[in-house]
C-alpha atoms as a PDB file:
ATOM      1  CA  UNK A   1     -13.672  12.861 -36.330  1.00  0.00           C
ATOM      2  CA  UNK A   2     -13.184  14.083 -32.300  1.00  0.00           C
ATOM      3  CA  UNK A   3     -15.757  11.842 -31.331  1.00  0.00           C
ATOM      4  CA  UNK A   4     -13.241   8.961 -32.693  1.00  0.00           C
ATOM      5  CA  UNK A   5     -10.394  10.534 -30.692  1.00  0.00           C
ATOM      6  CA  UNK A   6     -12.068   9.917 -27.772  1.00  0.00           C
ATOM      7  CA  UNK A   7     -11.909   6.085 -27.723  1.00  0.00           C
ATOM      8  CA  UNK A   8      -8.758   5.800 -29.453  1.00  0.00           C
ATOM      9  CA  UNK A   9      -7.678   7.841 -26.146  1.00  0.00           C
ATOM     10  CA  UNK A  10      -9.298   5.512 -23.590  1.00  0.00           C
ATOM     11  CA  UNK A  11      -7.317   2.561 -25.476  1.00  0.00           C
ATOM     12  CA  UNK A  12      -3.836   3.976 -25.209  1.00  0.00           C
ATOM     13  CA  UNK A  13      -4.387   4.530 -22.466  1.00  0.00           C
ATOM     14  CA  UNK A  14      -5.588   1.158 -21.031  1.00  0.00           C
ATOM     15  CA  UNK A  15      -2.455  -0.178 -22.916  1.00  0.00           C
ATOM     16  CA  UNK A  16       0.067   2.079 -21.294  1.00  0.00           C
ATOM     17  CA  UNK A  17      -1.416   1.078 -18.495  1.00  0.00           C
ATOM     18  CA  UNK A  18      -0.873  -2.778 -19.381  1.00  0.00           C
ATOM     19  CA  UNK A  19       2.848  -2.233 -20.409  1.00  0.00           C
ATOM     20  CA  UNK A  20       3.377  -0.236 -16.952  1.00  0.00           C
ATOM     21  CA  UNK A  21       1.803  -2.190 -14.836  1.00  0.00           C
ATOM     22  CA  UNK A  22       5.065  -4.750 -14.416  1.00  0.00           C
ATOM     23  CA  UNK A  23       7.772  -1.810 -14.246  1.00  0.00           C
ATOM     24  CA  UNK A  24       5.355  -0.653 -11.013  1.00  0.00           C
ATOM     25  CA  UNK A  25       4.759  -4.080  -9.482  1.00  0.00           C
ATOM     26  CA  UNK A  26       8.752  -4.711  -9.742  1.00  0.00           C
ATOM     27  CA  UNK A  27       9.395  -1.039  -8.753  1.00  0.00           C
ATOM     28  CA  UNK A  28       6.757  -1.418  -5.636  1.00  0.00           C
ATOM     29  CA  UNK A  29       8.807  -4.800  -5.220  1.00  0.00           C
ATOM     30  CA  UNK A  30      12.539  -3.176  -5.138  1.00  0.00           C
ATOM     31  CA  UNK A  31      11.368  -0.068  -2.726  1.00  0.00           C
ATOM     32  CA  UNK A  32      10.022  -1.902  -0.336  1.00  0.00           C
ATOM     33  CA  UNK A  33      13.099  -4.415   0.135  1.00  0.00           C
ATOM     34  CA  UNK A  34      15.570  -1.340   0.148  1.00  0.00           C
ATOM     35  CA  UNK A  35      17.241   0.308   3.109  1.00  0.00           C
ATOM     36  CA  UNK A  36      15.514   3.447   4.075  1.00  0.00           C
ATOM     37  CA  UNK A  37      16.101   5.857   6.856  1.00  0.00           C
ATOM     38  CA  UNK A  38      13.086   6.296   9.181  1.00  0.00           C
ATOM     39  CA  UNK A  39      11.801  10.095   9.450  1.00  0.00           C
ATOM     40  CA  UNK A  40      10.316  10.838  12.488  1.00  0.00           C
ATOM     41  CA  UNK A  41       7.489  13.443  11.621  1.00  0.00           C
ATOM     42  CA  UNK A  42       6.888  11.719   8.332  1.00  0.00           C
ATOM     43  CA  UNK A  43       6.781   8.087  10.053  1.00  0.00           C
ATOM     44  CA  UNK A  44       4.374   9.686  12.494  1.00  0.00           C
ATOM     45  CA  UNK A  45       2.254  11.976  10.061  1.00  0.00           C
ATOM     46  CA  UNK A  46       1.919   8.738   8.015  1.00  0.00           C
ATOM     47  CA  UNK A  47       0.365   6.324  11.081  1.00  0.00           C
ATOM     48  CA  UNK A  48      -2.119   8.796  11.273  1.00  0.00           C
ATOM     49  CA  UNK A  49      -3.125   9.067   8.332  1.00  0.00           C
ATOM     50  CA  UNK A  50      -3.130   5.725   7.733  1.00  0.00           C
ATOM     51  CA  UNK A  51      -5.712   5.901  11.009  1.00  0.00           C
ATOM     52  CA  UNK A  52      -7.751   7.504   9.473  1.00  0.00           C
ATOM     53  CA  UNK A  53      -7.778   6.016   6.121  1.00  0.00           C
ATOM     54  CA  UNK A  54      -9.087   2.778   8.161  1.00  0.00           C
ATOM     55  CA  UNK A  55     -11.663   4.632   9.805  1.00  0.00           C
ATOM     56  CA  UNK A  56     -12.570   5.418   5.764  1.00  0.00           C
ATOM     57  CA  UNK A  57     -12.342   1.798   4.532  1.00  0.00           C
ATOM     58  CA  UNK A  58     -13.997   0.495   7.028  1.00  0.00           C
ATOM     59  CA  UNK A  59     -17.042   3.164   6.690  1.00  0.00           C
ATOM     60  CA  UNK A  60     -16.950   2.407   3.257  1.00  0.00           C
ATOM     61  CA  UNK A  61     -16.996  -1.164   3.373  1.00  0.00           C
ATOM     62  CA  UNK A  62     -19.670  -0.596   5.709  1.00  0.00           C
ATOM     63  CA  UNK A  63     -21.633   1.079   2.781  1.00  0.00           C
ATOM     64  CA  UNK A  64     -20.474  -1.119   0.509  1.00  0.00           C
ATOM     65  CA  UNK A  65     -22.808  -4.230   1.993  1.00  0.00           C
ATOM     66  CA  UNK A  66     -25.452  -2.452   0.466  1.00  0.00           C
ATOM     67  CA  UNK A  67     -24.344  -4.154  -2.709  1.00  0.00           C
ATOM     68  CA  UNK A  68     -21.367  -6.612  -1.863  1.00  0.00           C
ATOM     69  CA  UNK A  69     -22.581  -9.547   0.447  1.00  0.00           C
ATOM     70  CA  UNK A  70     -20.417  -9.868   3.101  1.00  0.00           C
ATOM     71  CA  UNK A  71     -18.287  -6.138   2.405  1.00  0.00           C
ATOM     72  CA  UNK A  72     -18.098  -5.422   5.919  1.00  0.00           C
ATOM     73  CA  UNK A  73     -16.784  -8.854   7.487  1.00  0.00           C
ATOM     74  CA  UNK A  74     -14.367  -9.206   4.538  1.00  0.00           C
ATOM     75  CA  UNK A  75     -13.141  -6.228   5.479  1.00  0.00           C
ATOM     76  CA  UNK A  76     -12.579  -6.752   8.587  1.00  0.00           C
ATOM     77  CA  UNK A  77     -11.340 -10.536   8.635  1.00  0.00           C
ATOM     78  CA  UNK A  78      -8.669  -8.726   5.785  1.00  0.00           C
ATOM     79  CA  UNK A  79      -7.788  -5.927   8.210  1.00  0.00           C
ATOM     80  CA  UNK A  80      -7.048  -8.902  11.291  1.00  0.00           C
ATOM     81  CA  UNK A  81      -5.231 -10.792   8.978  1.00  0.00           C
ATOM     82  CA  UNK A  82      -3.003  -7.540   7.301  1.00  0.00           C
ATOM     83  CA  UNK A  83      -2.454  -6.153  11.412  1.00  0.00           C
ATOM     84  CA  UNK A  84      -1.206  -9.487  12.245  1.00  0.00           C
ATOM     85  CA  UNK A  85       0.639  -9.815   9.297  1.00  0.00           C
ATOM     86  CA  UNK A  86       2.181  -6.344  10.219  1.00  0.00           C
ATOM     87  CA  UNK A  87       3.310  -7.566  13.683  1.00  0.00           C
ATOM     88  CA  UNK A  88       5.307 -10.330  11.699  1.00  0.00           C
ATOM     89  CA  UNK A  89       6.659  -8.263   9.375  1.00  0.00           C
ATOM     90  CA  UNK A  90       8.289  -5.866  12.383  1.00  0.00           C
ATOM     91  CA  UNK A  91       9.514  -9.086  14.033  1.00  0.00           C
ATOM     92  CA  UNK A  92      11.256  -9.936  10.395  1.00  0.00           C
ATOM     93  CA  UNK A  93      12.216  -6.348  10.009  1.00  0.00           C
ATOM     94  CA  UNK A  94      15.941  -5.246  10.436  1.00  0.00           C
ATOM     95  CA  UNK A  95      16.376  -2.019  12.039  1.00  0.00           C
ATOM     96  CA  UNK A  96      20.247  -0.366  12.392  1.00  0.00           C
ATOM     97  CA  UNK A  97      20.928   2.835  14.284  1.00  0.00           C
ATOM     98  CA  UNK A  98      23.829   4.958  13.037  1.00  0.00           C
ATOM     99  CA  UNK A  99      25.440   8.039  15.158  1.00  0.00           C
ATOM    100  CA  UNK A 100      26.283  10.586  12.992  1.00  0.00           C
ATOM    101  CA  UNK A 101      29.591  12.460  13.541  1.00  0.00           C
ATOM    102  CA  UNK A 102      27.656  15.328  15.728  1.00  0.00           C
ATOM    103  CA  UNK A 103      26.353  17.483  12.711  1.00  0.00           C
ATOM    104  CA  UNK A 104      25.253  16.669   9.256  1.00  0.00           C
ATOM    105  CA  UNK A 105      25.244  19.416   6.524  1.00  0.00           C
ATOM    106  CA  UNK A 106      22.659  20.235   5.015  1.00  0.00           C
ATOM    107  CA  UNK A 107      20.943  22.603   2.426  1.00  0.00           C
ATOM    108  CA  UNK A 108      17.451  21.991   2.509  1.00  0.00           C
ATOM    109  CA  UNK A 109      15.214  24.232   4.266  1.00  0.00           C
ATOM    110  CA  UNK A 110      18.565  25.942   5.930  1.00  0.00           C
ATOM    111  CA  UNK A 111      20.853  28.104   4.622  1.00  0.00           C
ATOM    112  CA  UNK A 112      23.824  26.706   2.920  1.00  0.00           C
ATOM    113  CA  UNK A 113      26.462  25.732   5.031  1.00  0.00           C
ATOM    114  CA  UNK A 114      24.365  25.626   8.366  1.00  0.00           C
ATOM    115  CA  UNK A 115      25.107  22.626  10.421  1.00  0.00           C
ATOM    116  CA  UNK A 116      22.348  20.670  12.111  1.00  0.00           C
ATOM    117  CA  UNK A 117      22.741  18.114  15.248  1.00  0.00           C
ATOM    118  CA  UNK A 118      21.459  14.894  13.851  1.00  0.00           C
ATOM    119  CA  UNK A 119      21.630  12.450  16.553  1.00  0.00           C
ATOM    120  CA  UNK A 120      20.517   8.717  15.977  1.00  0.00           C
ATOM    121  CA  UNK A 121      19.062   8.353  13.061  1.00  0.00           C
ATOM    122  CA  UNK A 122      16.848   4.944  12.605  1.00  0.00           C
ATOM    123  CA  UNK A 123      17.376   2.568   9.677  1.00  0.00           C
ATOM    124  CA  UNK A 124      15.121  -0.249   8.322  1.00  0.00           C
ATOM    125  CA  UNK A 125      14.667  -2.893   5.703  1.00  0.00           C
ATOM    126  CA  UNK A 126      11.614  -5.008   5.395  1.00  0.00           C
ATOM    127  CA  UNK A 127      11.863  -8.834   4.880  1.00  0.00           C
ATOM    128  CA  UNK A 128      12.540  -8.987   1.227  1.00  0.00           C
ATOM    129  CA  UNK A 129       9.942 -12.380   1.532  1.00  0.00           C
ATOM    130  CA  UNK A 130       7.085 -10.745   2.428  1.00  0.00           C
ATOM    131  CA  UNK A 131       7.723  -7.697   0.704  1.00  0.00           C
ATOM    132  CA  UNK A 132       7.494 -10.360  -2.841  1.00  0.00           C
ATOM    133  CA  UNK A 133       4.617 -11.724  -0.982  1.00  0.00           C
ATOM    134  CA  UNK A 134       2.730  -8.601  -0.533  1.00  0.00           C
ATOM    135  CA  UNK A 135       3.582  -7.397  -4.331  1.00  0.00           C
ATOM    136  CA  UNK A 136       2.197 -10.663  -5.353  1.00  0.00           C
ATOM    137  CA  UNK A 137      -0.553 -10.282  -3.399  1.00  0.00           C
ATOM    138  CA  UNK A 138      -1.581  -7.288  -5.588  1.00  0.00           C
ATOM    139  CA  UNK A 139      -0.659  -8.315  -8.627  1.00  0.00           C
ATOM    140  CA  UNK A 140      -2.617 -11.532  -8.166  1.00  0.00           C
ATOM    141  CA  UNK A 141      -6.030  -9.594  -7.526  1.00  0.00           C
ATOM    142  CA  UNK A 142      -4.962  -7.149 -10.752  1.00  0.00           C
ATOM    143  CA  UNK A 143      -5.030 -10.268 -12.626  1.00  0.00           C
ATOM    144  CA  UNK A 144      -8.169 -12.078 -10.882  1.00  0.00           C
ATOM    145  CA  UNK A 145     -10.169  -8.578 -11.720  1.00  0.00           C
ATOM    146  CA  UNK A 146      -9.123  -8.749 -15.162  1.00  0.00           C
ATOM    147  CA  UNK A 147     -10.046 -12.382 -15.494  1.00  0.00           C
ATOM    148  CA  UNK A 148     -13.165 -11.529 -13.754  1.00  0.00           C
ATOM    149  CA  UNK A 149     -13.902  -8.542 -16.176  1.00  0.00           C
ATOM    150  CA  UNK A 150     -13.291 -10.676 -19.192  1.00  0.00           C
ATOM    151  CA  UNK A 151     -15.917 -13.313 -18.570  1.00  0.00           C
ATOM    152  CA  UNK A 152     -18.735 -10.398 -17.475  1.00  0.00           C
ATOM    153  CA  UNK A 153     -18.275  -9.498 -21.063  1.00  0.00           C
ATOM    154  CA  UNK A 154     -18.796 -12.944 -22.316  1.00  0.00           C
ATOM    155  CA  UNK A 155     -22.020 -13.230 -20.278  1.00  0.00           C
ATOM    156  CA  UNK A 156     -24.727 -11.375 -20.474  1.00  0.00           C
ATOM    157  CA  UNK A 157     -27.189 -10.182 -17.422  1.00  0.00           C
ATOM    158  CA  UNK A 158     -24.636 -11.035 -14.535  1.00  0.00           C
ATOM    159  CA  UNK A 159     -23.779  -7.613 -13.653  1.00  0.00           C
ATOM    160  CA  UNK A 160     -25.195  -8.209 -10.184  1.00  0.00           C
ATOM    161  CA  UNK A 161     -23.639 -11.439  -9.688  1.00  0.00           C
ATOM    162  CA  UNK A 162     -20.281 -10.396 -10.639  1.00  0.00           C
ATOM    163  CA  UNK A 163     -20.556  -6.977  -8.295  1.00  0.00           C
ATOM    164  CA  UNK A 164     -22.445  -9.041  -5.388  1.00  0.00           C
ATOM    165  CA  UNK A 165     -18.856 -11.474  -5.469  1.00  0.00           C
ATOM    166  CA  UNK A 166     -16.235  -8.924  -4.689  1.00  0.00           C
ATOM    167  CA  UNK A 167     -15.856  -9.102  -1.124  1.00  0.00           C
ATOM    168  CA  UNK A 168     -12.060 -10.519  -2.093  1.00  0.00           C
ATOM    169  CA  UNK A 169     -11.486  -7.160  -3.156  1.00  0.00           C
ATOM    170  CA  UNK A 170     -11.892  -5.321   0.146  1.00  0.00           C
ATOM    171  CA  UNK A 171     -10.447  -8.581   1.767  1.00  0.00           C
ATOM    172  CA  UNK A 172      -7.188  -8.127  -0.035  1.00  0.00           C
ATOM    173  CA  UNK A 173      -7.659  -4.068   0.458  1.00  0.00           C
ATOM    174  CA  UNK A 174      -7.733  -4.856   4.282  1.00  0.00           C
ATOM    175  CA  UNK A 175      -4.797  -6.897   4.167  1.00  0.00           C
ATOM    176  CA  UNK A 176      -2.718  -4.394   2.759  1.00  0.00           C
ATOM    177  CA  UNK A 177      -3.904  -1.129   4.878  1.00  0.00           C
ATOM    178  CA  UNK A 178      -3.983  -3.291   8.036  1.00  0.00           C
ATOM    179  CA  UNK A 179       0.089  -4.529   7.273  1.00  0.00           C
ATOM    180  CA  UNK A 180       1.108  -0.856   6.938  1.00  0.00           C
ATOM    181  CA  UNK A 181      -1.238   0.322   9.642  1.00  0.00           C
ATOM    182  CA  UNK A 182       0.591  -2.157  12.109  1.00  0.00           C
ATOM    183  CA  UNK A 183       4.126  -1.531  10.598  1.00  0.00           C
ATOM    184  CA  UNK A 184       3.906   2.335  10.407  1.00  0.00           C
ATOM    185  CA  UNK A 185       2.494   2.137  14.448  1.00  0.00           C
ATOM    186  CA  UNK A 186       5.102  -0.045  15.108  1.00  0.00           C
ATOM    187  CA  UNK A 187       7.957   1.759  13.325  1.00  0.00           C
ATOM    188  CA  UNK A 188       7.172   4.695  15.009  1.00  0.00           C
ATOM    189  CA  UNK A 189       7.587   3.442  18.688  1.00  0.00           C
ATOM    190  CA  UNK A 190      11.070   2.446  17.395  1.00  0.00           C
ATOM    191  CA  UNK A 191      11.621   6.163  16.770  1.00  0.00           C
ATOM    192  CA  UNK A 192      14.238   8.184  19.047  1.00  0.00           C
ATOM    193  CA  UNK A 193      12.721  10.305  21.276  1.00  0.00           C
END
C-alpha cells in the first residue's frame, strides 16, 4: 500500500503545480509592473550575483553542448538579445526620486523610536509592455516543453532527438538572465551615492 502512495504523491503534485502555475505567471506579471523602491545594497548584492550566475549559465551551457547541439551559441545569441533587451527596458523604465522629510522612523533592525536620515530614496516601474512580454515569454516555453514532452511519450526511441533540440531552452534562459543582468547593472548606476 506505501508503494501506491508514492505515485499518487508525484500526481498531486504535478497537478498543484498545473493549477498554480497561472496564479504565478499573473503574480510574476503584477510584481514586475508595480512601483518599487530601489535598495541600494540589495540592488547591488543582486548585480552581482546575477554576475555570477552568468558566469554559471554560460559554463553550463558550455557543458551542455556535450548533448544539446548548438547549447553554447544559443546561449549566448539569448544572452545578446536579453542585455540588449535590458538596455531598452531602462530606456522604457520610469524612475521618481522622493526627499523624505529628513528622517523616516523606523523599527527594523533599530530600536523603536530611533530616527534614521533617509535621504533620496530611488523609485522605479518597469514598462508594463515588456514586463507582459517577458511573462509571456516564459509561459510560452512552459507550454512548448509540455507540448514537447507529450509527443516524446507518443514516440518511441527519440529520446536523443528530443534532448539534442533544446537549445530554445537555454536561448530563452539567456534572454531572461541577460534582461535582468543589464537592468540590475543599470539600476544600480541610478543609485544615490
Amino acid at each position: 500500500m506505501p508503494v501506491l502512495l508514492l505515485p499518487a504523491l508525484l500526481l498531486v503534485m504535478v497537478l498543484v503545480w498545473a493549477l498554480l502555475l497561472p496564479v504565478a505567471l499573473w503574480q510574476r506579471y503584477r510584481r514586475g509592473r508595480a512601483r518599487r523602491r530601489a535598495t541600494p545594497w540589495l540592488v547591488r548584492a543582486n548585480a552581482w550575483a546575477l554576475l555570477a550566475s552568468t558566469a554559471v549559465f554560460v559554463a553550463g551551457a558550455w557543458v551542455a553542448g556535450l548533448w544539446v547541439e548548438g547549447a553554447l551559441s544559443h546561449a549566448a545569441v539569448g544572452l545578446a538579445a536579453g542585455v540588449a533587451l535590458g538596455i531598452v527596458g531602462l530606456w522604457l523604465t520610469r524612475f521618481d526620486r522622493e526627499a523624505t522629510d529628513g528622517f523616516v522612523r523606523t523599527g527594523w533592525a533599530l530600536p523603536p523610536g530611533v530616527a534614521v536620515p533617509a535621504g533620496l530614496r530611488l523609485y522605479y516601474t518597469a514598462n508594463r509592455w515588456l514586463v507582459l512580454g517577458l511573462t509571456l515569454l516564459v509561459a510560452g516555453r512552459v507550454s512548448l516543453g509540455l507540448w514537447q514532452l507529450g509527443r516524446l511519450w507518443r514516440v518511441d526511441g527519440s529520446e536523443h532527438a528530443w534532448l539534442a533540440q533544446q537549445g530554445g531552452l537555454l536561448a530563452v534562459a539567456g534572454v531572461l538572465l541577460g534582461h535582468y543582468l543589464a537592468y540590475t547593472w543599470g539600476l544600480r548606476r541610478r543609485l544615490p551615492r
